[in-house]
C-alpha atoms as a PDB file:
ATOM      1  CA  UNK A   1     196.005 245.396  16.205  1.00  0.00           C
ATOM      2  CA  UNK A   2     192.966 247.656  16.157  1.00  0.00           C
ATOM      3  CA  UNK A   3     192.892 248.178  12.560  1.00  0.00           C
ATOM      4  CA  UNK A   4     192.967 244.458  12.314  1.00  0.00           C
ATOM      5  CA  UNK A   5     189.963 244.210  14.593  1.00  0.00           C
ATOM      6  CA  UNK A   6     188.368 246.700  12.328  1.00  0.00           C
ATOM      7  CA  UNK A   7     188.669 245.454   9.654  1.00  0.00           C
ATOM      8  CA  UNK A   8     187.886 241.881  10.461  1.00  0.00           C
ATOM      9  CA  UNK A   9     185.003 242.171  12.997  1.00  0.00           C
ATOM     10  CA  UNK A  10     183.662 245.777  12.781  1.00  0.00           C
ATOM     11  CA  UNK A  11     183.092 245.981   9.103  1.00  0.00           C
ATOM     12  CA  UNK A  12     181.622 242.402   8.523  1.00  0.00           C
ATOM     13  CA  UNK A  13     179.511 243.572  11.285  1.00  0.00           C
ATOM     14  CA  UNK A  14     178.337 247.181   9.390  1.00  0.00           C
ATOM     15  CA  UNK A  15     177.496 245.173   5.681  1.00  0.00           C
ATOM     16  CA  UNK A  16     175.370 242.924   7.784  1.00  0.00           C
ATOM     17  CA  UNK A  17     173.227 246.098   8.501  1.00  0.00           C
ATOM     18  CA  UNK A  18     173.862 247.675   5.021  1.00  0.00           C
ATOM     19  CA  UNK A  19     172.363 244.045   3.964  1.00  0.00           C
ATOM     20  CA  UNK A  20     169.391 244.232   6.807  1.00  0.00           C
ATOM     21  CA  UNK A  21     168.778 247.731   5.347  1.00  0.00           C
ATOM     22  CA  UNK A  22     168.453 246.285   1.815  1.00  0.00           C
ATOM     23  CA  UNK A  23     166.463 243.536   2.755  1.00  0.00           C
ATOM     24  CA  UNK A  24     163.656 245.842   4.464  1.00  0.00           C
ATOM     25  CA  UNK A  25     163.784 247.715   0.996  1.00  0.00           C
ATOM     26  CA  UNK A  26     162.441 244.398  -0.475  1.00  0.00           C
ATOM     27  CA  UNK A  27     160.073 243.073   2.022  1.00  0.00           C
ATOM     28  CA  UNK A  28     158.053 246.743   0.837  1.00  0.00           C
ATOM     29  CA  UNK A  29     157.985 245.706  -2.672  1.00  0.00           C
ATOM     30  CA  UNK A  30     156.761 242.098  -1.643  1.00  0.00           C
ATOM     31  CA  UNK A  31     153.038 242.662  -3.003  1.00  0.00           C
ATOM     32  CA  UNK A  32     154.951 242.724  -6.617  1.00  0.00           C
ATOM     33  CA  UNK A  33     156.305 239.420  -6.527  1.00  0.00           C
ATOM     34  CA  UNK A  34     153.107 237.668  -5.112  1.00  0.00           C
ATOM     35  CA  UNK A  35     150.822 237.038  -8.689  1.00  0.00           C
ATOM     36  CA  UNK A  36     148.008 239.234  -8.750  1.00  0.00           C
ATOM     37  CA  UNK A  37     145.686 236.220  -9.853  1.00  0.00           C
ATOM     38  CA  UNK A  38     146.498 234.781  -6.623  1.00  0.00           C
ATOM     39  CA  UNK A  39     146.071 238.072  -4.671  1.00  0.00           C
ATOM     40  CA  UNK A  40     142.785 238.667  -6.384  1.00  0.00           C
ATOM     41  CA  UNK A  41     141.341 235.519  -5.657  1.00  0.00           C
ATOM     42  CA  UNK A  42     141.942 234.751  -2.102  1.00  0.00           C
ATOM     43  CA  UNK A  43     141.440 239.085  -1.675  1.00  0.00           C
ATOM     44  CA  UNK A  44     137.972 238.112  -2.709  1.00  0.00           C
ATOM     45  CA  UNK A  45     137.217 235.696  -0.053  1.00  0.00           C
ATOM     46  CA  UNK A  46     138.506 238.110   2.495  1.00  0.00           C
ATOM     47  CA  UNK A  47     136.232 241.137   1.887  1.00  0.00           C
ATOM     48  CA  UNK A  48     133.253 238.785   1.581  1.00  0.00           C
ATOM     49  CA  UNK A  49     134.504 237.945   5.359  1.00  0.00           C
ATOM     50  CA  UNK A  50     135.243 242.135   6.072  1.00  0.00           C
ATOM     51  CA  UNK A  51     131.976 242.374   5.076  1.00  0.00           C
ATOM     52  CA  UNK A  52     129.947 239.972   6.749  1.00  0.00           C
ATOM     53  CA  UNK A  53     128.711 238.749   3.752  1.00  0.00           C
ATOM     54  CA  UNK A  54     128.911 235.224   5.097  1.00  0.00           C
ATOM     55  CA  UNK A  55     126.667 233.003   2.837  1.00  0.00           C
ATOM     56  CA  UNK A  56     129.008 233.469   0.412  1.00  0.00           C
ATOM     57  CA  UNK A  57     131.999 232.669   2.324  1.00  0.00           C
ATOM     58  CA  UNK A  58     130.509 229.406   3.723  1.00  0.00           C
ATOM     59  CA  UNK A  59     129.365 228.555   0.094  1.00  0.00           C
ATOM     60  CA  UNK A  60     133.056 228.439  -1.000  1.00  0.00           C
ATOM     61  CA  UNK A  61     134.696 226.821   2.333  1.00  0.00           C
ATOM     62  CA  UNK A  62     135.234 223.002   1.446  1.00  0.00           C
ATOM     63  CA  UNK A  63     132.968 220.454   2.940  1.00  0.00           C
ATOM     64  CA  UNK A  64     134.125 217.994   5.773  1.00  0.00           C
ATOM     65  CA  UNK A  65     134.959 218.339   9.635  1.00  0.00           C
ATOM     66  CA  UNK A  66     137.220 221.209   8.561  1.00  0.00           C
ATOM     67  CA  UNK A  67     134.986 223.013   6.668  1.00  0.00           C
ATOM     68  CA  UNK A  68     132.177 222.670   8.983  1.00  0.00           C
ATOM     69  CA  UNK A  69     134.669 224.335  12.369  1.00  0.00           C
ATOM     70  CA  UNK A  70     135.221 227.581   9.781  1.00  0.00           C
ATOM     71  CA  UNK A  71     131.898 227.883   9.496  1.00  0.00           C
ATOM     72  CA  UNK A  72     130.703 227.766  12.738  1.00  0.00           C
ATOM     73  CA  UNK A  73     133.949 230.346  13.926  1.00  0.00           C
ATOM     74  CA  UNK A  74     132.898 232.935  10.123  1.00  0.00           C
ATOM     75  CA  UNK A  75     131.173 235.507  12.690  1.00  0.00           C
ATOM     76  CA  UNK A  76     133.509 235.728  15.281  1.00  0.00           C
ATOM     77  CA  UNK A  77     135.979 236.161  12.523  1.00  0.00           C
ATOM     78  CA  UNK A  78     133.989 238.694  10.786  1.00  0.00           C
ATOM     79  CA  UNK A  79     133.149 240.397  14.094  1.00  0.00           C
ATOM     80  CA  UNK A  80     137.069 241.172  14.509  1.00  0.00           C
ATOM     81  CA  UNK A  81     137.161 243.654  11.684  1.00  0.00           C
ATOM     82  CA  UNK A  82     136.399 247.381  12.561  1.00  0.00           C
ATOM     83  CA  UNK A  83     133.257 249.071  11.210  1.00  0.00           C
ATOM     84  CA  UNK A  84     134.161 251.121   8.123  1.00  0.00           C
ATOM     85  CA  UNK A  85     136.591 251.119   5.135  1.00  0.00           C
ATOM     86  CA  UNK A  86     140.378 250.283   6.083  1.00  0.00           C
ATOM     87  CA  UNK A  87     142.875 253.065   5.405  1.00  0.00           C
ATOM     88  CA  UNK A  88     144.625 250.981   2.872  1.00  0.00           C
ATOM     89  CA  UNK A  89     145.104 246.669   2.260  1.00  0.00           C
ATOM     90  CA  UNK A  90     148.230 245.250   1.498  1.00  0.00           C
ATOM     91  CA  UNK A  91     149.710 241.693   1.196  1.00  0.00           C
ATOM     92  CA  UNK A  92     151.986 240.573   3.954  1.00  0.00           C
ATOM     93  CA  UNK A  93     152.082 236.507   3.868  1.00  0.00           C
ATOM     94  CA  UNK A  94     152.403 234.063   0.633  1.00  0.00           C
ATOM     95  CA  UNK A  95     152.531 230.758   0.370  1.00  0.00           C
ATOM     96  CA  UNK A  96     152.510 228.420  -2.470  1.00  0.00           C
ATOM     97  CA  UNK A  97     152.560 224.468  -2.711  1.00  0.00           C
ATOM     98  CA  UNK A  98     152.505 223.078  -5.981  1.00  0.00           C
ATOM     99  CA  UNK A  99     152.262 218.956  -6.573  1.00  0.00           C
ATOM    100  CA  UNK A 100     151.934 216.992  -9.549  1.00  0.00           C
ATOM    101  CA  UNK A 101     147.876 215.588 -10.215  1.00  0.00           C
ATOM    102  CA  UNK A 102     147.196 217.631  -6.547  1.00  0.00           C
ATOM    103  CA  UNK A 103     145.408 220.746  -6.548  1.00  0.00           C
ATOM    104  CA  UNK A 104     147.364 224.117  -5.633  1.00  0.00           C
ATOM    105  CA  UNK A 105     147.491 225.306  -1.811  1.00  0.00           C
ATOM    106  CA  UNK A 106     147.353 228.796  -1.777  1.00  0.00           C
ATOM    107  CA  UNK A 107     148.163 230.600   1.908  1.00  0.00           C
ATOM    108  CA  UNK A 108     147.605 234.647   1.360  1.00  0.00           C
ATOM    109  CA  UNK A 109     147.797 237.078   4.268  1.00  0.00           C
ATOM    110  CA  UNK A 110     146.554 240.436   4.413  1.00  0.00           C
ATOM    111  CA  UNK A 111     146.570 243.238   6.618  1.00  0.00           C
ATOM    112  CA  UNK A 112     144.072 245.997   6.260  1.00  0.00           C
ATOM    113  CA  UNK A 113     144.557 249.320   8.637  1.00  0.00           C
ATOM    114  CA  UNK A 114     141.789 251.192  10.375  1.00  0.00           C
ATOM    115  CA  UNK A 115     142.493 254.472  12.285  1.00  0.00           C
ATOM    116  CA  UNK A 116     143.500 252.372  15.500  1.00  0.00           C
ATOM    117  CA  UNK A 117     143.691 249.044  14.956  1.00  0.00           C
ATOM    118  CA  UNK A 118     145.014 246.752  11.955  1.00  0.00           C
ATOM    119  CA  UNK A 119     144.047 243.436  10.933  1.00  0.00           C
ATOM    120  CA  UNK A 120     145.677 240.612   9.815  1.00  0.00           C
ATOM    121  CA  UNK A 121     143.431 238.062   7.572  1.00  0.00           C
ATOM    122  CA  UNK A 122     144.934 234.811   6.341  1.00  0.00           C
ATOM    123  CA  UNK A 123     143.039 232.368   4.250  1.00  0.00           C
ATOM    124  CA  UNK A 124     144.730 229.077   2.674  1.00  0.00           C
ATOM    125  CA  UNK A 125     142.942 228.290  -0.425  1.00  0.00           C
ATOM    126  CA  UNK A 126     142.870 224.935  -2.514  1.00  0.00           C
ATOM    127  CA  UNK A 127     142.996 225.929  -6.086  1.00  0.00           C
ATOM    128  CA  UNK A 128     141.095 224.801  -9.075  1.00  0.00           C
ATOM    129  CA  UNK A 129     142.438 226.408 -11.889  1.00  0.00           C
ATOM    130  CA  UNK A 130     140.708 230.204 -11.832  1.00  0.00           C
ATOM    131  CA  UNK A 131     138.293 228.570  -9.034  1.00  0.00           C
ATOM    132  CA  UNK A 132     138.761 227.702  -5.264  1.00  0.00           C
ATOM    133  CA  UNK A 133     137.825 226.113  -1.909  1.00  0.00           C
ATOM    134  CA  UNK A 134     138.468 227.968   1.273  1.00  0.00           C
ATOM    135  CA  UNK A 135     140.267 225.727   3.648  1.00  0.00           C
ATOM    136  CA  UNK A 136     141.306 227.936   6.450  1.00  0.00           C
ATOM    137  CA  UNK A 137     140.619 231.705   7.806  1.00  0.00           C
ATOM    138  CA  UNK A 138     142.446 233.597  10.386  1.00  0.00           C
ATOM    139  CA  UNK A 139     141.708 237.215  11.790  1.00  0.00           C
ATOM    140  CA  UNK A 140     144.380 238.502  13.911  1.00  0.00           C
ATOM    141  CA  UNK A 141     144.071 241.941  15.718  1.00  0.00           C
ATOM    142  CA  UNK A 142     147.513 244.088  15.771  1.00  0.00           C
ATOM    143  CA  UNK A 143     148.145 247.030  17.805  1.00  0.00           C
ATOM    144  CA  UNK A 144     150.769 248.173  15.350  1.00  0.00           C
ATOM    145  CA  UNK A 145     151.659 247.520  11.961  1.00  0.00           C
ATOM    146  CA  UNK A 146     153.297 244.784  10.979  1.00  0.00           C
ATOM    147  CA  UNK A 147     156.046 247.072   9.190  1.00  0.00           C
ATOM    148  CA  UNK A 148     155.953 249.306  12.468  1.00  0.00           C
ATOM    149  CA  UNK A 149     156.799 246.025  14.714  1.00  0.00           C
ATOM    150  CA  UNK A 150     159.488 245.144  12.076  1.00  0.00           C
ATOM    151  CA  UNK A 151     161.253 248.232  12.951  1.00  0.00           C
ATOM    152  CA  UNK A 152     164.555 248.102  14.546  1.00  0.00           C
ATOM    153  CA  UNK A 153     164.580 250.308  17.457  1.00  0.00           C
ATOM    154  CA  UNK A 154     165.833 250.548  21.075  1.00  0.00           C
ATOM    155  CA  UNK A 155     163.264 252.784  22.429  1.00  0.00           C
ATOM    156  CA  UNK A 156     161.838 251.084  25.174  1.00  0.00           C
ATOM    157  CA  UNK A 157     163.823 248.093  25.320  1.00  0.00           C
ATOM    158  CA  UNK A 158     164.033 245.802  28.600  1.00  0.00           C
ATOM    159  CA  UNK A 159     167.781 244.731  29.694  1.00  0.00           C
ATOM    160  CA  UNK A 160     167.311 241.255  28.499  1.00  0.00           C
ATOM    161  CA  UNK A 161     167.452 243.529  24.734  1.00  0.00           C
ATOM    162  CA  UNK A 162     170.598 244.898  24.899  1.00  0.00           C
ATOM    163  CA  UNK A 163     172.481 241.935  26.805  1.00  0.00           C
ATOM    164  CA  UNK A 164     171.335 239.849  23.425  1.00  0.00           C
ATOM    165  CA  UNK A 165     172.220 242.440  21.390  1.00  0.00           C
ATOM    166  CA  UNK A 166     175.487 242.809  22.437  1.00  0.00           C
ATOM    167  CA  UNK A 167     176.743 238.878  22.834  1.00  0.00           C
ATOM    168  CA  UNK A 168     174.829 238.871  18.809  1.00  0.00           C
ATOM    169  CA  UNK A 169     177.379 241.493  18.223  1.00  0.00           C
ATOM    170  CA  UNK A 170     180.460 240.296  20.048  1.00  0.00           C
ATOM    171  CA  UNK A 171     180.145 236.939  19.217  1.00  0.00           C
ATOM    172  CA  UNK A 172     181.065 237.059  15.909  1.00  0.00           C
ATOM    173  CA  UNK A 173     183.883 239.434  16.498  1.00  0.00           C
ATOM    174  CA  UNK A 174     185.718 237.042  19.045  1.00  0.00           C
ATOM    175  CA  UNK A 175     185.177 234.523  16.463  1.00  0.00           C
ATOM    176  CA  UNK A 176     186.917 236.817  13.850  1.00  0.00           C
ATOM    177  CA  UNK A 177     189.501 237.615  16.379  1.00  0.00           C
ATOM    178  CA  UNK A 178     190.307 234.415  17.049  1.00  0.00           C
ATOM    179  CA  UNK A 179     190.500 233.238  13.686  1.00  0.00           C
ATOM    180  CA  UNK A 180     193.060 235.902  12.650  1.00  0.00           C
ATOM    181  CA  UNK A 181     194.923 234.812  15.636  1.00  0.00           C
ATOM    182  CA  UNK A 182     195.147 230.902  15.010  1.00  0.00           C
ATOM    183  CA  UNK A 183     195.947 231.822  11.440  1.00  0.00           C
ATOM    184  CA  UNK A 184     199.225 234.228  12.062  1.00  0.00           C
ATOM    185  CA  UNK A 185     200.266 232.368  15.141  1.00  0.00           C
ATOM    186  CA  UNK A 186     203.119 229.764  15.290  1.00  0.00           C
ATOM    187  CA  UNK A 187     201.604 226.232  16.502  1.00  0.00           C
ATOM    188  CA  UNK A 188     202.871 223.270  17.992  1.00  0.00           C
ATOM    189  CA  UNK A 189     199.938 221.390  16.871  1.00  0.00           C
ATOM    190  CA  UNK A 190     197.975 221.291  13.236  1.00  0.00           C
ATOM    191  CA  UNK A 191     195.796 224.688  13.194  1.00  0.00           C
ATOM    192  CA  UNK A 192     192.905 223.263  11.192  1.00  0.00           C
ATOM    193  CA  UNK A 193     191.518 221.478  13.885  1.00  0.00           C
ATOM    194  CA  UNK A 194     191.737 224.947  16.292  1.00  0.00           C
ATOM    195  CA  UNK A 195     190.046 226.774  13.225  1.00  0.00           C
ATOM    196  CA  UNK A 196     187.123 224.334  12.405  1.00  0.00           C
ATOM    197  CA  UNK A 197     186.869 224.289  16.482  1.00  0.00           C
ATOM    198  CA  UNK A 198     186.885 227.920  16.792  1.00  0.00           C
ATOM    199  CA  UNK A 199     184.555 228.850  13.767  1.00  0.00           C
ATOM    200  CA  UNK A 200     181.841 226.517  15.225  1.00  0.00           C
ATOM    201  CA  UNK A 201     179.217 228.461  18.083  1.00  0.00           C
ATOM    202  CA  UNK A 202     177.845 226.125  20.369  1.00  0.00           C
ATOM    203  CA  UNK A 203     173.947 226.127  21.607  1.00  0.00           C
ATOM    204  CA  UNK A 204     171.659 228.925  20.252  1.00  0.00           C
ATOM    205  CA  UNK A 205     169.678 231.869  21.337  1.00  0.00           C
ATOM    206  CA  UNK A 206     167.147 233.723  19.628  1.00  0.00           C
ATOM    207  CA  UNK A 207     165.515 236.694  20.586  1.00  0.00           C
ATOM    208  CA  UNK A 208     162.450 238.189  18.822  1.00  0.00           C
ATOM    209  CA  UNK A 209     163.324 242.043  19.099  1.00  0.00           C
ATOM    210  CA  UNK A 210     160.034 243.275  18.324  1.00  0.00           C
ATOM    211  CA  UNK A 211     158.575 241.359  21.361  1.00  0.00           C
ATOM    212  CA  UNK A 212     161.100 239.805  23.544  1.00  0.00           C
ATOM    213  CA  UNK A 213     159.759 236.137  22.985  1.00  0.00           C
ATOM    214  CA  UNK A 214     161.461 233.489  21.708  1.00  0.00           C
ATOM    215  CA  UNK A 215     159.677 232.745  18.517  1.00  0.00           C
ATOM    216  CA  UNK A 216     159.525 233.125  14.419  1.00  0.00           C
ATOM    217  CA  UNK A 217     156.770 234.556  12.467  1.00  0.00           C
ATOM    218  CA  UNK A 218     157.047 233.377   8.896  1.00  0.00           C
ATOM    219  CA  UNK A 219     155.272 236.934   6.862  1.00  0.00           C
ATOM    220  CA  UNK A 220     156.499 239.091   4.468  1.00  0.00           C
ATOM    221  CA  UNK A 221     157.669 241.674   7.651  1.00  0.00           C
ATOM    222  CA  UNK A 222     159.637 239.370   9.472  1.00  0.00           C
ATOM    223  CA  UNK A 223     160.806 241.068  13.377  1.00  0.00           C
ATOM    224  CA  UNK A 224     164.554 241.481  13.568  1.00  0.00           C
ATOM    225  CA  UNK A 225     165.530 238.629  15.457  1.00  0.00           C
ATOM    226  CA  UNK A 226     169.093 238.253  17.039  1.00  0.00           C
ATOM    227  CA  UNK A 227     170.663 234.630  17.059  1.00  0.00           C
ATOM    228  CA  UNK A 228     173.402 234.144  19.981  1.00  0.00           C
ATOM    229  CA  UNK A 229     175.690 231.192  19.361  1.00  0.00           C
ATOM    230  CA  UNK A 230     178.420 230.543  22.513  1.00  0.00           C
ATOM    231  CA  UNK A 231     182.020 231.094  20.662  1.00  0.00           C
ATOM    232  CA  UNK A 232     183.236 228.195  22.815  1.00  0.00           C
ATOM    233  CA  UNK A 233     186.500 227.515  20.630  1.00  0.00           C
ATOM    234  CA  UNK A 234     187.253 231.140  20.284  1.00  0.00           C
ATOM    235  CA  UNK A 235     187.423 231.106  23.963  1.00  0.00           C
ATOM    236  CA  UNK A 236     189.130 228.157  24.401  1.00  0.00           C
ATOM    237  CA  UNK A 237     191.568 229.159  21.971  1.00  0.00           C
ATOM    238  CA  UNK A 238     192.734 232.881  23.457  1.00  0.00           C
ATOM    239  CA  UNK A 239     192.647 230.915  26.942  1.00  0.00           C
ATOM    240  CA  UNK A 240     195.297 228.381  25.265  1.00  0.00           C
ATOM    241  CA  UNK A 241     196.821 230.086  22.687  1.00  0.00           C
ATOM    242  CA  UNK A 242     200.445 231.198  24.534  1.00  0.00           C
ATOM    243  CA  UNK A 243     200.354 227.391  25.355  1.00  0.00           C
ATOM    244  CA  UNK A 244     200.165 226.473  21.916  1.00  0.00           C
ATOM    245  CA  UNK A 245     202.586 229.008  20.447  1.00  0.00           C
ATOM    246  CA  UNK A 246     205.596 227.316  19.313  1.00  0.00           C
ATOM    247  CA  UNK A 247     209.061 228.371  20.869  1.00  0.00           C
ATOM    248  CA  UNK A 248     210.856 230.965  19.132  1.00  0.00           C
ATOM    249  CA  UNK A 249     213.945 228.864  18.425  1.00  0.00           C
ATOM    250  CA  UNK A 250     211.046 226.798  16.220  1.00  0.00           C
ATOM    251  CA  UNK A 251     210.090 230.263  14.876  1.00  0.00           C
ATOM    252  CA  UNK A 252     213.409 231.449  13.282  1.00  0.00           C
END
């Protein structure tokens, strides 16, 4: 029975890390895929910001209501960046909506590191061919990298961690187990029902493991976040199962 549990529940479980460690291997090569006219362009706008050249950057943001709030916010933004050349700049957020007869949207993120702080710069561009309009500027202050926050660990972890952790990890399994078990029992009643019940969690919870909080951050270093379903049939089923079974004269 444990070698069934093994290999059921416990390996599933390891090529879902294999596959987490595969995916991180990507999400460093992400500046590749984003096309370096696109990086160029909205990189641009964001050093004019770095560098408090704002003239420029308020010549290129789009007129209207919208335009006119990123001006008026273009030196608190600029103020956010650290004096000085950043340690290195790298793209960490792309976005791309294409329309027929409707100019590009462009959403770029960037974070540039200093010696103790890094920066996080977004700008969402409306394209014009090789030419654009700046639509909307962020500057986010990080205490970490966004790579470093990405990082699975369990150093310093709160309780609330590891109880999400585990039910993320035994879910699954007595979903697995249960399945096995429906399918090499003997029934009274039609299994499919029991295995479509028993396959399906119930609610959701999802926990943000770089930061506790319940929340998503759509960028290219995404924090490991653990998703809790309640395996409500699974349960059911190993609470009912001996009920079910059909008698051994029915077996033979």
């Amino acid at each position: 029975m444990f070698l069934l549990f093994l290999r059921t529940c416990a390996l599933p479980f390891l090529f879902c890390m294999l596959a987490g460690c595969q995916q991180s291997d990507m999400i460093k090569d992400f500046e590749q895929i984003v096309p370096l006219q696109d990086q160029q362009l909205a990189r641009h706008y964001s050093d004019l910001l770095r560098e408090k050249q704002l003239d420029y950057v308020r010549m290129a943001t789009e007129p209207g209501n919208n335009g006119d709030q990123i001006r008026q916010a273009l030196p608190a933004l600029s103020a956010a960046f650290p004096a000085g050349e950043p340690q290195y700049v790298k793209v960490v957020g792309y976005q791309r909506i294409e329309q027929r007869d409707i100019p590009q949207l462009l959403r770029i993120s960037f974070e540039y590191a200093y010696p103790e702080k890094w920066i996080v710069s977004t700008i969402v561009l409306r394209k014009y061919g090789t030419d654009a309009t700046i639509m909307g500027l962020s500057v986010a202050p990080q205490t970490a990298s966004l790579e470093q926050q990405a990082t699975f660990t369990l150093r310093g972890k709160s309780l609330r961690h590891y109880v999400v952790l585990g039910a993320a990890i035994l879910s699954p399994m007595l979903i697995l187990s249960a399945l096995v078990l429906c399918l090499r029992s003997k029934l009274t009643v039609r299994k499919w029902p029991w295995l479509l019940f028993i396959s399906i969690g119930f609610g959701q919870l999802s926990l943000n493991w770089a930061t506790g909080q319940y929340l998503f951050l759509p960028s290219a270093y995404q924090p490991w976040t653990f998703i809790v379903s309640l395996p409500l049939g699974a349960i059911v089923f190993l609470l009912v199962r001996k009920k079910l079974a059909a008698p051994a004269s029915l077996m033979a």
